[in-house]
N, C-alpha and C. Protein backbone atom coordinates (compact mmCIF):
# COMPACT_ATOMS: atom_id res chain seq x y z
N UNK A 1 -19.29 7.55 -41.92
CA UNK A 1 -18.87 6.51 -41.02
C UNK A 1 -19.70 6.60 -39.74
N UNK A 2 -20.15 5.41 -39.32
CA UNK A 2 -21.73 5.39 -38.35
C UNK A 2 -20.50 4.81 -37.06
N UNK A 3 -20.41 5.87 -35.86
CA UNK A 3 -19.77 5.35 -34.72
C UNK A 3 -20.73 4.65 -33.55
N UNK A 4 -20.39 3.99 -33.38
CA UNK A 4 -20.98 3.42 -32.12
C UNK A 4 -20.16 3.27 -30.59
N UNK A 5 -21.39 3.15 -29.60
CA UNK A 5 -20.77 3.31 -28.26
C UNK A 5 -20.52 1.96 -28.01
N UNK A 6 -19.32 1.52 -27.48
CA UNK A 6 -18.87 0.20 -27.61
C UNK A 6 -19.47 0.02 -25.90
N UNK A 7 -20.01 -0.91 -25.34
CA UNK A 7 -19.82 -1.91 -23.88
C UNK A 7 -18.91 -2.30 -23.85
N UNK A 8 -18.50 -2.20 -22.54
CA UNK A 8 -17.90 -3.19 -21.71
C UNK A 8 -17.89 -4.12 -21.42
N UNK A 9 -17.20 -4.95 -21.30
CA UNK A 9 -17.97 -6.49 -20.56
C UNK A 9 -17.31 -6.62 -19.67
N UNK A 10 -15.95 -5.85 -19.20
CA UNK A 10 -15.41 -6.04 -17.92
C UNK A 10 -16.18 -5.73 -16.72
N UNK A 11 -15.89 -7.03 -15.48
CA UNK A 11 -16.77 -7.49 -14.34
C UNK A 11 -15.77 -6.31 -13.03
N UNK A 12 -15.86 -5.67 -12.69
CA UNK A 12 -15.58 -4.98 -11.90
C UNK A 12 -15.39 -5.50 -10.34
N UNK A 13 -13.36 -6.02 -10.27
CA UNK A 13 -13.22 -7.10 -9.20
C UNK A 13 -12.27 -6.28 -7.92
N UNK A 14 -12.51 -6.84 -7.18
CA UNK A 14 -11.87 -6.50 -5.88
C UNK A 14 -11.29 -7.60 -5.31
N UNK A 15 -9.96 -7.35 -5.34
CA UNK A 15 -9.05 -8.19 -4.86
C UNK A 15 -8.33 -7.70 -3.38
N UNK A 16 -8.65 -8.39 -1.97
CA UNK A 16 -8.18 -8.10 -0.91
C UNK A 16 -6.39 -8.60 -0.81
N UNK A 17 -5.95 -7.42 0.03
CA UNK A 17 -4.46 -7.33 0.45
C UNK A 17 -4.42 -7.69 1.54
N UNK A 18 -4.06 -9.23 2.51
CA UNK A 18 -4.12 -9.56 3.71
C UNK A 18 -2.94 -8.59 4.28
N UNK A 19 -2.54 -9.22 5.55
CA UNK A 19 -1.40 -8.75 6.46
C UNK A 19 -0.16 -9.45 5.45
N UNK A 20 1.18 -8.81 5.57
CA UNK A 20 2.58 -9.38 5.22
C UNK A 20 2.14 -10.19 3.91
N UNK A 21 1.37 -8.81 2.59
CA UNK A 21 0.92 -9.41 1.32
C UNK A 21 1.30 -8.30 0.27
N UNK A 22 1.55 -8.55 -0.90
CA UNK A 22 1.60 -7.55 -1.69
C UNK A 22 0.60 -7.89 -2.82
N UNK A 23 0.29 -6.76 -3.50
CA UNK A 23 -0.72 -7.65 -4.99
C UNK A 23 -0.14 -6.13 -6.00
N UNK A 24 -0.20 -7.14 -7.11
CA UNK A 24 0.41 -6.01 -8.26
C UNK A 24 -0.83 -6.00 -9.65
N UNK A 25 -1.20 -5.11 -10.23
CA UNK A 25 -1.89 -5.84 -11.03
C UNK A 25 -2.19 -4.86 -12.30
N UNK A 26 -2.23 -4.91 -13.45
CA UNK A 26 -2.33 -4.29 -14.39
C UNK A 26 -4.11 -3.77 -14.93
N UNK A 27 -4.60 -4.91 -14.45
CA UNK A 27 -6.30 -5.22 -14.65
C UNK A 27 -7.03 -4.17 -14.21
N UNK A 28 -7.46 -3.41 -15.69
CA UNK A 28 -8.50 -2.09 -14.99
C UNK A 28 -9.51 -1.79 -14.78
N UNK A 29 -10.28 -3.18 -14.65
CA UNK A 29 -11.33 -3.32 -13.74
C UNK A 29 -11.21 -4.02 -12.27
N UNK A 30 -9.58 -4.33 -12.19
CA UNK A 30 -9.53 -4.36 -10.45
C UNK A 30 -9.20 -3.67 -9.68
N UNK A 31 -9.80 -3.10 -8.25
CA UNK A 31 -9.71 -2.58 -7.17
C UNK A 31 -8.47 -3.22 -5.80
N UNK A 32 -7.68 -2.85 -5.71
CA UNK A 32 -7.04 -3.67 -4.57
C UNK A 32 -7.20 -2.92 -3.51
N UNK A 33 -7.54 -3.82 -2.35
CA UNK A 33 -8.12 -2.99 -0.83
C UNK A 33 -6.89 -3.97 0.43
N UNK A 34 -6.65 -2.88 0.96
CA UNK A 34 -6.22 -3.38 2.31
C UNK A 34 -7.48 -3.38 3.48
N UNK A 35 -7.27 -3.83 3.90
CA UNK A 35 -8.26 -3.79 5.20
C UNK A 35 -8.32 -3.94 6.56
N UNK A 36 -8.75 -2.93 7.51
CA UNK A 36 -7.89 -2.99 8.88
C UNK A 36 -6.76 -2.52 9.12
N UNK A 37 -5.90 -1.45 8.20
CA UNK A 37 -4.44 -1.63 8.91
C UNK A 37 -4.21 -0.82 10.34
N UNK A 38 -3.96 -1.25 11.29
CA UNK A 38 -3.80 -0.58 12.29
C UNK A 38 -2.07 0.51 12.34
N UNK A 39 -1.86 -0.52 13.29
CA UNK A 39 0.35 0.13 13.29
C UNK A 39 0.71 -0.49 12.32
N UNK A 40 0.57 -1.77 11.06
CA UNK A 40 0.64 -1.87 9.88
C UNK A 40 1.13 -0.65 8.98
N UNK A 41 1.07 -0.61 7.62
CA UNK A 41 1.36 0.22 6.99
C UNK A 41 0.71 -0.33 5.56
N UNK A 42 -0.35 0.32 5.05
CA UNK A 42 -0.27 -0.11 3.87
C UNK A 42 0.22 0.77 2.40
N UNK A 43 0.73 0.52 1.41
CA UNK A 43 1.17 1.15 0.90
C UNK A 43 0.80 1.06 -0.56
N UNK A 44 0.31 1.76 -1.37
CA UNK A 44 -0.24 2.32 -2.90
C UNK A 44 0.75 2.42 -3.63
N UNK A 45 1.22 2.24 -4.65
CA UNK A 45 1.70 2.74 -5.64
C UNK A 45 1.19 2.22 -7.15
N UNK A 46 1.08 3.33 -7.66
CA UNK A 46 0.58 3.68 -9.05
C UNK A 46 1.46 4.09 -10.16
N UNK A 47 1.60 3.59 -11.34
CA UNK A 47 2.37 4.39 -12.32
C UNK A 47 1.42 4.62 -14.09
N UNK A 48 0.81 5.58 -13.84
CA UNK A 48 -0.15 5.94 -15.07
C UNK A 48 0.69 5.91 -16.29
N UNK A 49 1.86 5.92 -16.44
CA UNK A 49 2.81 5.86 -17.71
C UNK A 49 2.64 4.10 -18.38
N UNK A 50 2.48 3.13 -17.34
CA UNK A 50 2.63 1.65 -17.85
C UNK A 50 1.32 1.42 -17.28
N UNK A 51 0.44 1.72 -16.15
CA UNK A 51 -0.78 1.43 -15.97
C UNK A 51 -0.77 0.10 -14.94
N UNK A 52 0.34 0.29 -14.21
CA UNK A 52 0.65 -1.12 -12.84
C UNK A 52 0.17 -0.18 -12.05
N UNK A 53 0.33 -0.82 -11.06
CA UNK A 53 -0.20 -0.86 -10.10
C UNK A 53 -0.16 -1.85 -8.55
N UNK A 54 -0.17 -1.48 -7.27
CA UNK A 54 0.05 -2.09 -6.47
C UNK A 54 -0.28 -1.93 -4.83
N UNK A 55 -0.13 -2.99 -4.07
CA UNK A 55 -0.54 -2.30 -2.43
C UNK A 55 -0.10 -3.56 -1.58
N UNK A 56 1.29 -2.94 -0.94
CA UNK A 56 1.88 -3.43 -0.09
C UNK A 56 1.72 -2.98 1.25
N UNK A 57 1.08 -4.38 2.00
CA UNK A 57 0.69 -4.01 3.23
C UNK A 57 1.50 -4.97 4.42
N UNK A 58 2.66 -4.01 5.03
CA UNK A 58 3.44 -5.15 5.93
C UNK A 58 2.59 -4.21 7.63
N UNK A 59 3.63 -5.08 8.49
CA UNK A 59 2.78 -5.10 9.50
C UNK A 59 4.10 -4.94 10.81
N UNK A 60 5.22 -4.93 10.14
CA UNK A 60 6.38 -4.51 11.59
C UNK A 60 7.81 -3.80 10.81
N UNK A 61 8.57 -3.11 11.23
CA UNK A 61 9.71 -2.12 11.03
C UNK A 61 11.16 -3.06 10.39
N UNK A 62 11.33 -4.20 11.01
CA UNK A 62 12.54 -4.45 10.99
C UNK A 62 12.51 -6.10 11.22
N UNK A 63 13.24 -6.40 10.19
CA UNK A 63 13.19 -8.24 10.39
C UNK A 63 14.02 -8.90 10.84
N UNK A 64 14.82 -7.75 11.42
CA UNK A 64 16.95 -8.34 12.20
C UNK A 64 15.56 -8.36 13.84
N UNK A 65 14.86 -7.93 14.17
CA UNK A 65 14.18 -8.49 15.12
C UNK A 65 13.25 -8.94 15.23
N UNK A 66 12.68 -10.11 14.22
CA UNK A 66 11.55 -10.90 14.33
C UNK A 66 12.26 -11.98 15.51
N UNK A 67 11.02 -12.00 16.03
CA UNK A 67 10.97 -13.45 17.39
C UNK A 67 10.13 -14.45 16.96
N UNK A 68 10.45 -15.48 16.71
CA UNK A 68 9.90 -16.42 16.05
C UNK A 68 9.50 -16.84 14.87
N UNK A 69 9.99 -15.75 14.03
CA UNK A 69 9.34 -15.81 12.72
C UNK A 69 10.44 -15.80 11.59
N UNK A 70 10.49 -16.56 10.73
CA UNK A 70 11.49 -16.34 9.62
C UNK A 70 11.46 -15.65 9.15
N UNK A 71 12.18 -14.32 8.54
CA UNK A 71 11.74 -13.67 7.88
C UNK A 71 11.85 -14.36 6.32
N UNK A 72 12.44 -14.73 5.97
CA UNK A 72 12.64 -15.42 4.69
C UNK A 72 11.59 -15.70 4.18
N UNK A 73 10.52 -16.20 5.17
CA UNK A 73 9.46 -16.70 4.47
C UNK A 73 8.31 -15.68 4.84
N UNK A 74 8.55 -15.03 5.23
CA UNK A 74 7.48 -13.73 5.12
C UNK A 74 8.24 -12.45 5.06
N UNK A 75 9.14 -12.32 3.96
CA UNK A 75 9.38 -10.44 3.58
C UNK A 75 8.70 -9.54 3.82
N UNK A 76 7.51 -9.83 3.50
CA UNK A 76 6.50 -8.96 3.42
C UNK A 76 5.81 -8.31 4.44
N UNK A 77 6.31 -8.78 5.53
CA UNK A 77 5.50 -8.69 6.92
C UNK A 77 6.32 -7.36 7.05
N UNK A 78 7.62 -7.32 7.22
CA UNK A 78 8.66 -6.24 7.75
C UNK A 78 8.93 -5.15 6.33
N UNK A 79 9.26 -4.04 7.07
CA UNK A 79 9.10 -2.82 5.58
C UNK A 79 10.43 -3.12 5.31
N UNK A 80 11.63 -3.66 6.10
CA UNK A 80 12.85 -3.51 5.55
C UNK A 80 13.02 -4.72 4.50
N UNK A 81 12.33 -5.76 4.14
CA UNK A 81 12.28 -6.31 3.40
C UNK A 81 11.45 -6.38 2.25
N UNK A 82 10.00 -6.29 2.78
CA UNK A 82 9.19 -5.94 1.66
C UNK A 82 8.81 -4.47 0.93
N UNK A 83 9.24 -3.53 1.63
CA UNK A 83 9.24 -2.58 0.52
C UNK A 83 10.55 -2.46 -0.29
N UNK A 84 11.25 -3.00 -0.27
CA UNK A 84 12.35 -3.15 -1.64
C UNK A 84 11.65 -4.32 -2.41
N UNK A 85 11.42 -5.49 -1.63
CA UNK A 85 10.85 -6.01 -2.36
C UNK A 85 9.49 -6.60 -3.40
N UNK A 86 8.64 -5.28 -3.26
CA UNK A 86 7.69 -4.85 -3.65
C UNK A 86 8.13 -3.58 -4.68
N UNK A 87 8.50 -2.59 -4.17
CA UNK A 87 9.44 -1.94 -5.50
C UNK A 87 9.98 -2.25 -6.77
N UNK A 88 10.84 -3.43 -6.28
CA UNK A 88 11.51 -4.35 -7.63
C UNK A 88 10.92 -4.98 -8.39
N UNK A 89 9.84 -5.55 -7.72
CA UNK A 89 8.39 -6.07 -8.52
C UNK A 89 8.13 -5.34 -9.35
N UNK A 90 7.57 -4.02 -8.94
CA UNK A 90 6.92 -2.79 -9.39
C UNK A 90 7.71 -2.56 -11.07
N UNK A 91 8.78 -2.03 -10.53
CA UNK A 91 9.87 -2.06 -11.68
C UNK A 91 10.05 -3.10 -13.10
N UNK A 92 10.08 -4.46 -12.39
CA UNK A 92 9.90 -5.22 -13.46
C UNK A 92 8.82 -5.20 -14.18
N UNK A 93 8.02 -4.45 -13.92
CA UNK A 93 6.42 -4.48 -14.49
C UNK A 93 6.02 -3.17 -15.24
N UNK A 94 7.67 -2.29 -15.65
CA UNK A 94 7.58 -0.84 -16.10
C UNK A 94 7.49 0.38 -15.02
N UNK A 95 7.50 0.29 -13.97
CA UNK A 95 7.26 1.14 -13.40
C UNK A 95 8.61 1.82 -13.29
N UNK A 96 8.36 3.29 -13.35
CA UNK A 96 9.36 4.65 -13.33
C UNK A 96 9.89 5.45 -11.81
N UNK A 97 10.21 5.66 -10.95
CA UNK A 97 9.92 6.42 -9.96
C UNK A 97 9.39 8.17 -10.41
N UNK A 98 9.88 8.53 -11.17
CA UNK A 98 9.59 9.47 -11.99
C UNK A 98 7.87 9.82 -12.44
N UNK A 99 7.41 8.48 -12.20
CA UNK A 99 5.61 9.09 -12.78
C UNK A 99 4.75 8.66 -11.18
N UNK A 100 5.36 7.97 -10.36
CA UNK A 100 4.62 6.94 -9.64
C UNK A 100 4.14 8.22 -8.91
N UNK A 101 3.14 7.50 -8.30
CA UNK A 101 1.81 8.20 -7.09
C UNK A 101 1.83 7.43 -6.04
N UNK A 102 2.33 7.59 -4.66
CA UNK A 102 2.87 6.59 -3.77
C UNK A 102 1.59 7.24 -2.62
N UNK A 103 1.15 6.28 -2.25
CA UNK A 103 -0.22 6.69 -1.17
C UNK A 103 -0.14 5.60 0.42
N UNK A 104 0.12 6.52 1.57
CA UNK A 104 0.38 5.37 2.66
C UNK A 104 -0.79 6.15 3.77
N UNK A 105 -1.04 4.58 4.16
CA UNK A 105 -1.87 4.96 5.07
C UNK A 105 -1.71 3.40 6.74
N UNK A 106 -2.43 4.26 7.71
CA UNK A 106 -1.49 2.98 8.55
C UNK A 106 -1.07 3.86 9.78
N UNK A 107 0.15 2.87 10.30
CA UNK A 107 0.93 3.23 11.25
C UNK A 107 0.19 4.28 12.62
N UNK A 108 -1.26 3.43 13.18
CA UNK A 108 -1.73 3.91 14.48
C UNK A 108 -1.25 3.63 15.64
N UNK A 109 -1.74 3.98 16.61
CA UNK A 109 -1.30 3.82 17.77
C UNK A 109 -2.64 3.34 18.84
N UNK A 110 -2.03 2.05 17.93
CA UNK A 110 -3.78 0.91 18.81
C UNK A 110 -3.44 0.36 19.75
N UNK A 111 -2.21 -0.23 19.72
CA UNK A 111 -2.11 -1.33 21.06
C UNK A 111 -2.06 -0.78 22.70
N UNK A 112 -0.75 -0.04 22.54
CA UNK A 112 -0.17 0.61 23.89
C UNK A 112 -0.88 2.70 23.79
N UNK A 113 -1.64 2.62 24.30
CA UNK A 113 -2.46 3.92 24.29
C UNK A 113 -1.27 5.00 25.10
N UNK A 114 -0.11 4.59 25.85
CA UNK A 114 0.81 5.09 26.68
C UNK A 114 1.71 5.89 26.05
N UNK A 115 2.19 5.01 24.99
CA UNK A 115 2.72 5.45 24.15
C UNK A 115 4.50 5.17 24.13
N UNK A 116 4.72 3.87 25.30
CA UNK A 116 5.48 3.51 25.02
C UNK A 116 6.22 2.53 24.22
N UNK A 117 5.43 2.28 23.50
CA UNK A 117 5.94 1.12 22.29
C UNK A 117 4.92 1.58 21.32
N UNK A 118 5.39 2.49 20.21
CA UNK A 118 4.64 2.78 19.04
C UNK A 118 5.05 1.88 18.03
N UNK A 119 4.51 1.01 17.43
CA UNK A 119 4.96 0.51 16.15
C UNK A 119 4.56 0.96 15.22
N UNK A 120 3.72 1.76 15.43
CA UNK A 120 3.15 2.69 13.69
C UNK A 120 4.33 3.66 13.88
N UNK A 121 4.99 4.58 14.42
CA UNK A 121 5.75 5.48 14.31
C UNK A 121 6.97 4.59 13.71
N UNK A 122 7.54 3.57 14.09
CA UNK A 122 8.82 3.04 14.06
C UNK A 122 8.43 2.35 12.62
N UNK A 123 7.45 1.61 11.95
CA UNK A 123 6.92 1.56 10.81
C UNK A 123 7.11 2.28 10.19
N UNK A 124 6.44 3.95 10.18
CA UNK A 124 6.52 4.66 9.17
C UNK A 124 7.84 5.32 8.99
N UNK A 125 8.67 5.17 10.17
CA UNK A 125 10.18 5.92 10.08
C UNK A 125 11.11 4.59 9.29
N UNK A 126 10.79 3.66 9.16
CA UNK A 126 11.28 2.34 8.65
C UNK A 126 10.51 2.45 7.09
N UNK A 127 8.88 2.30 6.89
CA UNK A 127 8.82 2.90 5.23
C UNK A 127 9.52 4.32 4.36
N UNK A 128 9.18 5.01 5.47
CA UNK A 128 10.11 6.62 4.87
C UNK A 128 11.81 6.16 4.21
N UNK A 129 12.25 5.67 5.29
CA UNK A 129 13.77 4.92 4.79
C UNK A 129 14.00 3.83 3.70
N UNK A 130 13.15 3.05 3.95
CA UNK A 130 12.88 2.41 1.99
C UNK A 130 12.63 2.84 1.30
N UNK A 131 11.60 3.67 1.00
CA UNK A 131 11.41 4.73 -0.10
C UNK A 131 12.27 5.33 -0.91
N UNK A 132 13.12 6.05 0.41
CA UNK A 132 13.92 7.05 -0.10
C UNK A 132 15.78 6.39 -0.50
N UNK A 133 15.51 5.31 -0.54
CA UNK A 133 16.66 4.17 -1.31
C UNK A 133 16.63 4.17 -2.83
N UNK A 134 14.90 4.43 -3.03
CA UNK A 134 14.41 4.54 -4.39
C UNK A 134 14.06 6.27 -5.00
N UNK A 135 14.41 6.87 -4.47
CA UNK A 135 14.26 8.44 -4.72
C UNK A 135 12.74 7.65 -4.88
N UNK A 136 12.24 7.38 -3.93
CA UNK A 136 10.51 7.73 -3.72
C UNK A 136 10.06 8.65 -2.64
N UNK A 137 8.54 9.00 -2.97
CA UNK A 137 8.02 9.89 -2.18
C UNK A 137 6.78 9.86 -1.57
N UNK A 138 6.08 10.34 -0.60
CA UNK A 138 4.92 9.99 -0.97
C UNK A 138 4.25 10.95 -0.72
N UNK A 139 3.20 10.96 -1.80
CA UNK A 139 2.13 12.26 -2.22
C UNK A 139 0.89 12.77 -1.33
N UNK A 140 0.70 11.65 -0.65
CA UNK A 140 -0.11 11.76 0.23
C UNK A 140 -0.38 10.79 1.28
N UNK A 141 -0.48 10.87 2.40
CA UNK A 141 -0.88 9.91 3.51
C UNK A 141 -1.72 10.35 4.36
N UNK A 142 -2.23 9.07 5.16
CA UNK A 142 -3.04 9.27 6.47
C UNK A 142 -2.03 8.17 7.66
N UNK A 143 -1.09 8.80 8.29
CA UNK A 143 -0.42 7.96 8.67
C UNK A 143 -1.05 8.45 10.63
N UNK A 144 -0.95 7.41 11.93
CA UNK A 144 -0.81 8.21 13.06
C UNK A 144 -2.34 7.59 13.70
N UNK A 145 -2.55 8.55 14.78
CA UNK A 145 -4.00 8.51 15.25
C UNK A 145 -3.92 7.06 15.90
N UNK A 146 -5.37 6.89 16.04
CA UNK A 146 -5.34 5.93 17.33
C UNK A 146 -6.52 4.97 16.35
N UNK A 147 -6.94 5.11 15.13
CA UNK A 147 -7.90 4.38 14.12
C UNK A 147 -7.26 3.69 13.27
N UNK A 148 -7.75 2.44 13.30
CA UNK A 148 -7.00 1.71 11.61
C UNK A 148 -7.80 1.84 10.55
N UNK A 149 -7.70 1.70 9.72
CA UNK A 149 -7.80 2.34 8.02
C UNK A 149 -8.14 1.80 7.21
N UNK A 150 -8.40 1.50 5.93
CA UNK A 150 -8.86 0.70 4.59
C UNK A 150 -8.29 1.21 3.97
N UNK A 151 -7.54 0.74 2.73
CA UNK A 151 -6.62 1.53 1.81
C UNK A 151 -7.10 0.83 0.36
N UNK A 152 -7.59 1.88 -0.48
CA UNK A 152 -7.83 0.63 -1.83
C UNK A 152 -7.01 1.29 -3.05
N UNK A 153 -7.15 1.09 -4.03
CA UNK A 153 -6.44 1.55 -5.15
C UNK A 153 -6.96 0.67 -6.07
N UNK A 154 -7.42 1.88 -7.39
CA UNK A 154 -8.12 1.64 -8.52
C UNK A 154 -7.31 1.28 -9.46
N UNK A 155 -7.34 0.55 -10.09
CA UNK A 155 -6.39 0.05 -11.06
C UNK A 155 -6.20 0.90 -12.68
N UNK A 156 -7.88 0.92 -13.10
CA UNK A 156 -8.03 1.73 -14.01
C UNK A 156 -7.63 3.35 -13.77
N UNK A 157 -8.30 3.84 -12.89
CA UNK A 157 -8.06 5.36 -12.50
C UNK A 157 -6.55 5.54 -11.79
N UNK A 158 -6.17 4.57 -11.44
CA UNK A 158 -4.98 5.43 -10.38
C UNK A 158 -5.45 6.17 -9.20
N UNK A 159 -6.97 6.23 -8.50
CA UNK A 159 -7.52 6.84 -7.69
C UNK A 159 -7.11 5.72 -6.80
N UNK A 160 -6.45 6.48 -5.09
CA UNK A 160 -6.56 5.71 -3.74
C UNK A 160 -7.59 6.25 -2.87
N UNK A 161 -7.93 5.31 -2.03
CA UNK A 161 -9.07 6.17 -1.18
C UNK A 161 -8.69 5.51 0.10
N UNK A 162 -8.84 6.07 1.35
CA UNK A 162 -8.60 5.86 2.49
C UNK A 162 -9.76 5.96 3.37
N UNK A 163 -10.27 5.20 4.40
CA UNK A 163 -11.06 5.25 4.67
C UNK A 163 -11.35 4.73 6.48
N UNK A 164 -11.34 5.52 7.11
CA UNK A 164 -11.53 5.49 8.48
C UNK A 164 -13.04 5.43 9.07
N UNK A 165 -13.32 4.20 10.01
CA UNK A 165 -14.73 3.83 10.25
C UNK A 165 -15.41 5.40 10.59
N UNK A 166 -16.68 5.53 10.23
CA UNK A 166 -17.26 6.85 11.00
C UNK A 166 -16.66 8.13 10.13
N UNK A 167 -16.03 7.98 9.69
CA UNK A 167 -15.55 9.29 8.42
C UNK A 167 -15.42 9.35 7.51
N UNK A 168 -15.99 10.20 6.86
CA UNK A 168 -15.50 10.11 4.98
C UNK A 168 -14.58 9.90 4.30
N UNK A 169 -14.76 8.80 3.72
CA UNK A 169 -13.78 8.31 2.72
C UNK A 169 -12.82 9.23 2.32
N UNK A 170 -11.39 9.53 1.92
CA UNK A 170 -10.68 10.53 1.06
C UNK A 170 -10.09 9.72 0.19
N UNK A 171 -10.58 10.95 -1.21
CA UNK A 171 -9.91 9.65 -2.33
C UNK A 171 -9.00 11.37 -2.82
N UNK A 172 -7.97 9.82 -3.71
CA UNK A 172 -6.61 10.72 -3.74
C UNK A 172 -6.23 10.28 -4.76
């Protein structure tokens, strides 16, 4: 029996994660990238058991105090809405908490250098508390600092990489 090395023909795509966006995707030739997150938060999750995949990137703590903004029509912006509701997604799509690889990166301290109004701290103390609704965890982060970030996640590999201007990439 004569084996042969089969090609590929999959096009190797990158799909961007705006502000108050989630993207889920099974496709393992796509890359999903956040980009820019400052006091944002963007968030990875992976489950190598079903092969989903995802990156939820909101951008404020709490939606009982949006000013001007519905939250209804943007969940996604606030972690108290969109990370449950990015989870449940997740779930419907096979995902386990049991296999997942949860990767956050985010939550700087760009605006007020003083340090009296952190929204990356109050972010990440607001993702930590959704998470852990879901006995989730997360395996690794770059959360803090005064730099915003790039967050991507490989679809095929389950590899995240984080990436701060002027420093080496860390993939995870």
């Amino acid at each position: 029996m004569e084996q042969r090395q089969l090609k590929s023909n999959a096009v190797a795509m990158m799909t961007a994660v705006n502000f108050s966006e989630m993207k889920i995707s099974r496709n393992p030739a796509e890359t999903l990238v956040a980009f820019s997150i400052g006091s944002g938060i963007g968030v990875a999750l992976f489950d190598p058991g079903c092969g989903v995949g995802g990156i939820l990137n909101f951008m404020l703590p709490d939606s009982t105090r949006a000013a001007g903004v519905d939250p209804a029509k943007v969940p996604l912006m606030f972690a108290d809405t969109g990370v449950p509701f990015f989870v449940q997604a997740l779930f419907e799509q096979g995902m386990r908490p049991d296999r997942v690889k949860l990767v956050a990166a985010g939550g700087a301290h760009i605006m007020d250098q003083t340090g009296m109004f952190n929204i990356g701290q109050e972010n990440y103390a607001a993702l930590k508390n959704g998470l852990a609704k879901y006995d989730l965890t997360i395996q690794h982060e770059d959360i803090g600092g005064t730099s915003s970030r790039t967050l991507s996640l490989e679809i095929g590999t389950g590899s995240s990489c984080i990436k701060i201007f002027g420093q080496p990439e860390v993939k995870v």
